[in-house]
C-alpha atoms as a PDB file:
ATOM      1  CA  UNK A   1      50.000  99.914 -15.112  1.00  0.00           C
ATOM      2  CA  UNK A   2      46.952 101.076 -12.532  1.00  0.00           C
ATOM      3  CA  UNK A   3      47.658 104.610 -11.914  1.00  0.00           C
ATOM      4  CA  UNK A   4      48.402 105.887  -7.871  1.00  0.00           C
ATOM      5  CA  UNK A   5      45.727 108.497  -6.173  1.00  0.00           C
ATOM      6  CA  UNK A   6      47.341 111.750  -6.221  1.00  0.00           C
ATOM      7  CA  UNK A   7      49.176 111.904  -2.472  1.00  0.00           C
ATOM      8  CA  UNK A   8      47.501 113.449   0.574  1.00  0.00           C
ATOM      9  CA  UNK A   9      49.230 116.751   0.989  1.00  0.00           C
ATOM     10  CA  UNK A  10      49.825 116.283   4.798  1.00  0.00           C
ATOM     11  CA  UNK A  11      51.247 112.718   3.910  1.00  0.00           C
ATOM     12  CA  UNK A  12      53.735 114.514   1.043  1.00  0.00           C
ATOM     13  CA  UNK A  13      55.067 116.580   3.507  1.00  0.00           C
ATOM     14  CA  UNK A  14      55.701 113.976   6.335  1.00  0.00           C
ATOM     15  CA  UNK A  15      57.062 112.055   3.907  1.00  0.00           C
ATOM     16  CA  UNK A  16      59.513 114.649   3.266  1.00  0.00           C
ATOM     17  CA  UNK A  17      60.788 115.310   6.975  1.00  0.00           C
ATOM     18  CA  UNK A  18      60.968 111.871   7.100  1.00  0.00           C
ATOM     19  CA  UNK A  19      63.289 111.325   4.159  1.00  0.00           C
ATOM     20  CA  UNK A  20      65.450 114.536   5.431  1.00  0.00           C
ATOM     21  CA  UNK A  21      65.545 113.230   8.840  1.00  0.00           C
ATOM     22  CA  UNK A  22      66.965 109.628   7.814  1.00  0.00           C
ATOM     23  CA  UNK A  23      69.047 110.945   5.674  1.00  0.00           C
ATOM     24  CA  UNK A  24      70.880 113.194   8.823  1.00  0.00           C
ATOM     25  CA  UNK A  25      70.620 109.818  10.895  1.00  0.00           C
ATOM     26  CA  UNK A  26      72.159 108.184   7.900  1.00  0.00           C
ATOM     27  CA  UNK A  27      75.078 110.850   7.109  1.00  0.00           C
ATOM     28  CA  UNK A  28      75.908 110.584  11.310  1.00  0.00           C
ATOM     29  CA  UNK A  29      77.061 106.698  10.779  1.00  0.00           C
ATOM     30  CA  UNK A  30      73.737 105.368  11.410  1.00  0.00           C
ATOM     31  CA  UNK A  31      74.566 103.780  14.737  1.00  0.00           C
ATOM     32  CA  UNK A  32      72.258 103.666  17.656  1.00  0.00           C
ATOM     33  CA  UNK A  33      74.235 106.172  19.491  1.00  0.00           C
ATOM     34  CA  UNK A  34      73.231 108.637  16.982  1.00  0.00           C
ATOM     35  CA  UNK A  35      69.758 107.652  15.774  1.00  0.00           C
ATOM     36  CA  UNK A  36      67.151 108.975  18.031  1.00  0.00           C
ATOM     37  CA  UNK A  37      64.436 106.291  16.620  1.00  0.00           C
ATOM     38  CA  UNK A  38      66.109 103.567  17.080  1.00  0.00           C
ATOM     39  CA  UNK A  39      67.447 104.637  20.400  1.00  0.00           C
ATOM     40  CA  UNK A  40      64.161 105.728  21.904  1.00  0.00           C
ATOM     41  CA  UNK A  41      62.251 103.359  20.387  1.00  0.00           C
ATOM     42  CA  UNK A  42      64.115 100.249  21.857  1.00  0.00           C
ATOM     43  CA  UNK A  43      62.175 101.606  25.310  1.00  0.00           C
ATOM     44  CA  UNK A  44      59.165 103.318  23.846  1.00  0.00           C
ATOM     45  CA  UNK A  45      58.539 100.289  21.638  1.00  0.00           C
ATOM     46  CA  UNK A  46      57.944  97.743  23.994  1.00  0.00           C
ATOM     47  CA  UNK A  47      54.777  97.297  24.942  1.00  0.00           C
ATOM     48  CA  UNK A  48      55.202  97.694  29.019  1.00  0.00           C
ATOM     49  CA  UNK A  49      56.539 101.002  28.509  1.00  0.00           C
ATOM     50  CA  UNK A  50      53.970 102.272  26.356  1.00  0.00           C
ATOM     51  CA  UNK A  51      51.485 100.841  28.791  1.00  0.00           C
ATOM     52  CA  UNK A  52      52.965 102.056  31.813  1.00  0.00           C
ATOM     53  CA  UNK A  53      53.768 105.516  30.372  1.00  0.00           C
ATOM     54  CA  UNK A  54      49.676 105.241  29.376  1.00  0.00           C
ATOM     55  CA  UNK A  55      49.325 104.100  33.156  1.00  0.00           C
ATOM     56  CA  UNK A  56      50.883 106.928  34.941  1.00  0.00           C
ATOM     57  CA  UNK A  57      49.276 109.679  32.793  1.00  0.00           C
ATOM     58  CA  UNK A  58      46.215 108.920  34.929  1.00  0.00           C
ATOM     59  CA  UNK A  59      47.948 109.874  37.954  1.00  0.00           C
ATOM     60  CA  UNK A  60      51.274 109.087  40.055  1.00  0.00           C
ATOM     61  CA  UNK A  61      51.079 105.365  40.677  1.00  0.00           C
ATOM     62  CA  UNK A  62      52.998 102.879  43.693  1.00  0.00           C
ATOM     63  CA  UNK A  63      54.679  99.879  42.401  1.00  0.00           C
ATOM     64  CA  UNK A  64      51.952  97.305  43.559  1.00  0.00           C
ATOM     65  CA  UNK A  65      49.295  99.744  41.885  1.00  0.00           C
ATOM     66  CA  UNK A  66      50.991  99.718  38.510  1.00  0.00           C
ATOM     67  CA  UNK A  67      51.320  95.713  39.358  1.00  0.00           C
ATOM     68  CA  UNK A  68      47.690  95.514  39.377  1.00  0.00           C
ATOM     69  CA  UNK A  69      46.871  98.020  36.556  1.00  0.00           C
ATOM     70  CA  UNK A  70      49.192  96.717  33.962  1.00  0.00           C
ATOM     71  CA  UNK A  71      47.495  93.111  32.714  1.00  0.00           C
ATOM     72  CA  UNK A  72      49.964  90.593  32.647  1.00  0.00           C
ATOM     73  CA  UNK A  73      53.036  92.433  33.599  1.00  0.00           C
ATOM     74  CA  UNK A  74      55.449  90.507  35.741  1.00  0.00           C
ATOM     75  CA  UNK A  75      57.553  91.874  38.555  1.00  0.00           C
ATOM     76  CA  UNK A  76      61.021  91.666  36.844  1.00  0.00           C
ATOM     77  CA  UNK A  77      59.768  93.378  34.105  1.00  0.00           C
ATOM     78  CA  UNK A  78      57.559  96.039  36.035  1.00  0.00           C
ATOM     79  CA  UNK A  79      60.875  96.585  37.896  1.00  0.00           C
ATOM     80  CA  UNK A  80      62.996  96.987  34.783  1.00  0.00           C
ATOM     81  CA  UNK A  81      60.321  98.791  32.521  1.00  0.00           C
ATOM     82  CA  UNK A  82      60.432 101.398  35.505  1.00  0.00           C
ATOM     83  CA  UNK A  83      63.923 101.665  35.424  1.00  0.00           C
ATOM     84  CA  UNK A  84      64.759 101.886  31.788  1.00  0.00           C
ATOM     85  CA  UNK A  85      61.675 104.767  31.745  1.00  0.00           C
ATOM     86  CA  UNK A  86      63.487 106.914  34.986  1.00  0.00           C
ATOM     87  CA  UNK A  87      66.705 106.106  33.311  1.00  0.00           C
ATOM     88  CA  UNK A  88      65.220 107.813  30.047  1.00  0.00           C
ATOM     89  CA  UNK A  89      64.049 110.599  32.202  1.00  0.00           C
ATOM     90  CA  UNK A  90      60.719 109.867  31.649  1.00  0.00           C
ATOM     91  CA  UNK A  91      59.336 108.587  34.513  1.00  0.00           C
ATOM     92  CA  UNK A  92      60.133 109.974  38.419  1.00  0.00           C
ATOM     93  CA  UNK A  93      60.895 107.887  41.631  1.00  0.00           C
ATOM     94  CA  UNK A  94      59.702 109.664  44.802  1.00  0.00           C
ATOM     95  CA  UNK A  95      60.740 107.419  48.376  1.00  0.00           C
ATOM     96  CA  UNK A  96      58.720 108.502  51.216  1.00  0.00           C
ATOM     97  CA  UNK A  97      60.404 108.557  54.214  1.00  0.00           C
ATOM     98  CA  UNK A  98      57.694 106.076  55.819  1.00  0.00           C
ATOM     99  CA  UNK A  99      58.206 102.912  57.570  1.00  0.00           C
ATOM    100  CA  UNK A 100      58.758 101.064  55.691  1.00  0.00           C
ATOM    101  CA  UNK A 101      59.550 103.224  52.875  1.00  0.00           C
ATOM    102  CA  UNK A 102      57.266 103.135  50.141  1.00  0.00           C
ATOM    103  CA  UNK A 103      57.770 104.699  46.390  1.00  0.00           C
ATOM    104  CA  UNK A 104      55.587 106.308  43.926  1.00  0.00           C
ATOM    105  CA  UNK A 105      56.807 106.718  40.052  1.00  0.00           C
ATOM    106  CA  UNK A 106      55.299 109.545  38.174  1.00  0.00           C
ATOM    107  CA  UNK A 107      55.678 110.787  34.276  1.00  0.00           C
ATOM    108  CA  UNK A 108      58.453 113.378  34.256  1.00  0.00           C
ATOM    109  CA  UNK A 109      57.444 116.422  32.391  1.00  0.00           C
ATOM    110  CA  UNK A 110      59.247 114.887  29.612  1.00  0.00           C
ATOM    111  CA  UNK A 111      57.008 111.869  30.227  1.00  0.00           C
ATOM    112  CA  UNK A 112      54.270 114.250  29.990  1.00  0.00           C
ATOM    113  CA  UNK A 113      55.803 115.408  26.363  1.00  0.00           C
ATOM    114  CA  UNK A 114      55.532 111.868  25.141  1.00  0.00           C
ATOM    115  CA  UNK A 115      51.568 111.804  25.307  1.00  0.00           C
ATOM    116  CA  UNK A 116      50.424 113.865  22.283  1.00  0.00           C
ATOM    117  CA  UNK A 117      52.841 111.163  20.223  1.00  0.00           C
ATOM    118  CA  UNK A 118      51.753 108.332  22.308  1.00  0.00           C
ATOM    119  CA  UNK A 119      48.276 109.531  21.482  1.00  0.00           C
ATOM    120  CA  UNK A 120      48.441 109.624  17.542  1.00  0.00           C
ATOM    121  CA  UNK A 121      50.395 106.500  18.006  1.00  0.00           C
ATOM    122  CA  UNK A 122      47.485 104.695  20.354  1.00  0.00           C
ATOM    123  CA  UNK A 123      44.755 106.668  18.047  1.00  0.00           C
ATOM    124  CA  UNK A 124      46.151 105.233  14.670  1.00  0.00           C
ATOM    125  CA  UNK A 125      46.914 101.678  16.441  1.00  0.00           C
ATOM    126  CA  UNK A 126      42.915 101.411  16.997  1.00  0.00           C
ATOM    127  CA  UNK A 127      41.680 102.838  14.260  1.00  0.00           C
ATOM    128  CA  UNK A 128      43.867 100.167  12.187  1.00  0.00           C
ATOM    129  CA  UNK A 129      43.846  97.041  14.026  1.00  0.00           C
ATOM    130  CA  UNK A 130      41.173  95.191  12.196  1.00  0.00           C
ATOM    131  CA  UNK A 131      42.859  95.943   9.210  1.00  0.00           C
ATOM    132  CA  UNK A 132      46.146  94.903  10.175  1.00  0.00           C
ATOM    133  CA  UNK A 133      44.518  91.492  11.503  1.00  0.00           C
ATOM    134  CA  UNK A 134      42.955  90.943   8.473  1.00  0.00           C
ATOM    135  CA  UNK A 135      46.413  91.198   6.890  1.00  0.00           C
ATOM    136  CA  UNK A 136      47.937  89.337   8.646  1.00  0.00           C
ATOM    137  CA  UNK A 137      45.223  86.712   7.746  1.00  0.00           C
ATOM    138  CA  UNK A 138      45.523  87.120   4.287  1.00  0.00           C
ATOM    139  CA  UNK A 139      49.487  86.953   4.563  1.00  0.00           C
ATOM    140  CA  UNK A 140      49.195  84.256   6.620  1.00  0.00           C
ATOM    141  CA  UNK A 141      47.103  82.097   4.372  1.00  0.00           C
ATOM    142  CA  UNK A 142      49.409  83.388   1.488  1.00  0.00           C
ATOM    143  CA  UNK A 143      52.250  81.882   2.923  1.00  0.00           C
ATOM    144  CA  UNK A 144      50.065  78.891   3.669  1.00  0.00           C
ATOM    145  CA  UNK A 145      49.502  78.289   0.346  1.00  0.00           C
ATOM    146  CA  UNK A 146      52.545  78.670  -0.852  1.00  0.00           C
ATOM    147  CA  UNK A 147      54.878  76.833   1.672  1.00  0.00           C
ATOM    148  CA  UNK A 148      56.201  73.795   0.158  1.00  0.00           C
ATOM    149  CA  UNK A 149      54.795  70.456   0.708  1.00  0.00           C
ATOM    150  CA  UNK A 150      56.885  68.110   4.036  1.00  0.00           C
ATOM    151  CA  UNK A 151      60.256  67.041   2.449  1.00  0.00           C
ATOM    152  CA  UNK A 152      60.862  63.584   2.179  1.00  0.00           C
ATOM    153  CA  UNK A 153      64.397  62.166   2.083  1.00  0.00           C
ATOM    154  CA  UNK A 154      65.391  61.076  -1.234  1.00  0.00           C
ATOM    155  CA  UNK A 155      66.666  57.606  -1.594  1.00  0.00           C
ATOM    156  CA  UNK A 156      69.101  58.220  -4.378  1.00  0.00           C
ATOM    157  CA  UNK A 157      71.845  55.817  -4.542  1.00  0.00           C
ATOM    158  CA  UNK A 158      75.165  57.059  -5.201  1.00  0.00           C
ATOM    159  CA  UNK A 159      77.309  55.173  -7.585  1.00  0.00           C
ATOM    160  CA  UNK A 160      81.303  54.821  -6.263  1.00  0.00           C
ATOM    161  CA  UNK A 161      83.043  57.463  -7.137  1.00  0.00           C
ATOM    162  CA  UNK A 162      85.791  55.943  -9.882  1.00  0.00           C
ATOM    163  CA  UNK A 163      89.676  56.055  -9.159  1.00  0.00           C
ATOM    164  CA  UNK A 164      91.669  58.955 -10.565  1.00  0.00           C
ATOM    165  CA  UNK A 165      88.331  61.488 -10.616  1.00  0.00           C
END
């Protein structure tokens, strides 16, 4: 049996936090309510927030801007992405009192919190794209190869079933 590398010290003790961590989540039933990562995550996760929180860290954007800044984002979801974010307290909605009224959404210093993560997040995403695409390849092809061949029907004929069976 091929023998490991000796672990990273750094990685040792996020692993460790980690395990602790899940194991609180765990012992506090588990359930969404309860479990900040899957809670957060639902919003943070998706890829409009994470672009739109990336968005306003440039600078306080109007709906229309964020429109045009955000590459194939439709309204709907613009409009809910914002609200799920200002419902999280992450992102601000100023009205001003103009004719007609016209809004700007900000990052909340919360918001603001959620960069240096967002960062290491973005920073490891790039640095291991490629080699997640070539995984995916390889998996890909794996499964490929392996999937099984187009069934065809068999034409068995079944014999009657006798009396009394």
């Amino acid at each position: 049996m091929p023998r490991l590398p000796a672990e990273n010290p750094a990685t040792a003790t996020h692993r460790a936090t980690l395990v602790d961590r899940y194991a609180a989540w765990r012992a506090l039933g588990f359930d969404a309510a309860h479990c900040p990562v899957r809670n957060m995550l639902d919003h943070l996760g998706s890829k409009w927030s994470t672009l739109l929180l990336i968005a306003l860290a440039k600078k306080p954007m109007r709906f229309n801007a964020l429109l045009r800044d955000v590459p194939d984002i439709s309204k709907r979801m613009l409009t809910q992405t914002l609200r799920d974010l200002e419902r999280d307290g992450l992102v601000l909605r100023q009205v001003f009192p103009t004719k007609p009224p016209s809004v700007e959404y900000r990052l909340s210093l919360m918001g603001e919190s959620v960069l240096g993560p967002l960062t290491a997040l973005v920073g490891w995403a790039e640095q291991h794209f490629p080699d997640i695409q070539h995984a995916r390849a390889r998996f890909d092809g794996a499964a490929d190869d392996h999937a099984a061949p187009e069934a065809q029907p068999d034409r068995v004929a079944l014999a009657p079933v006798p009396a009394g069976s």
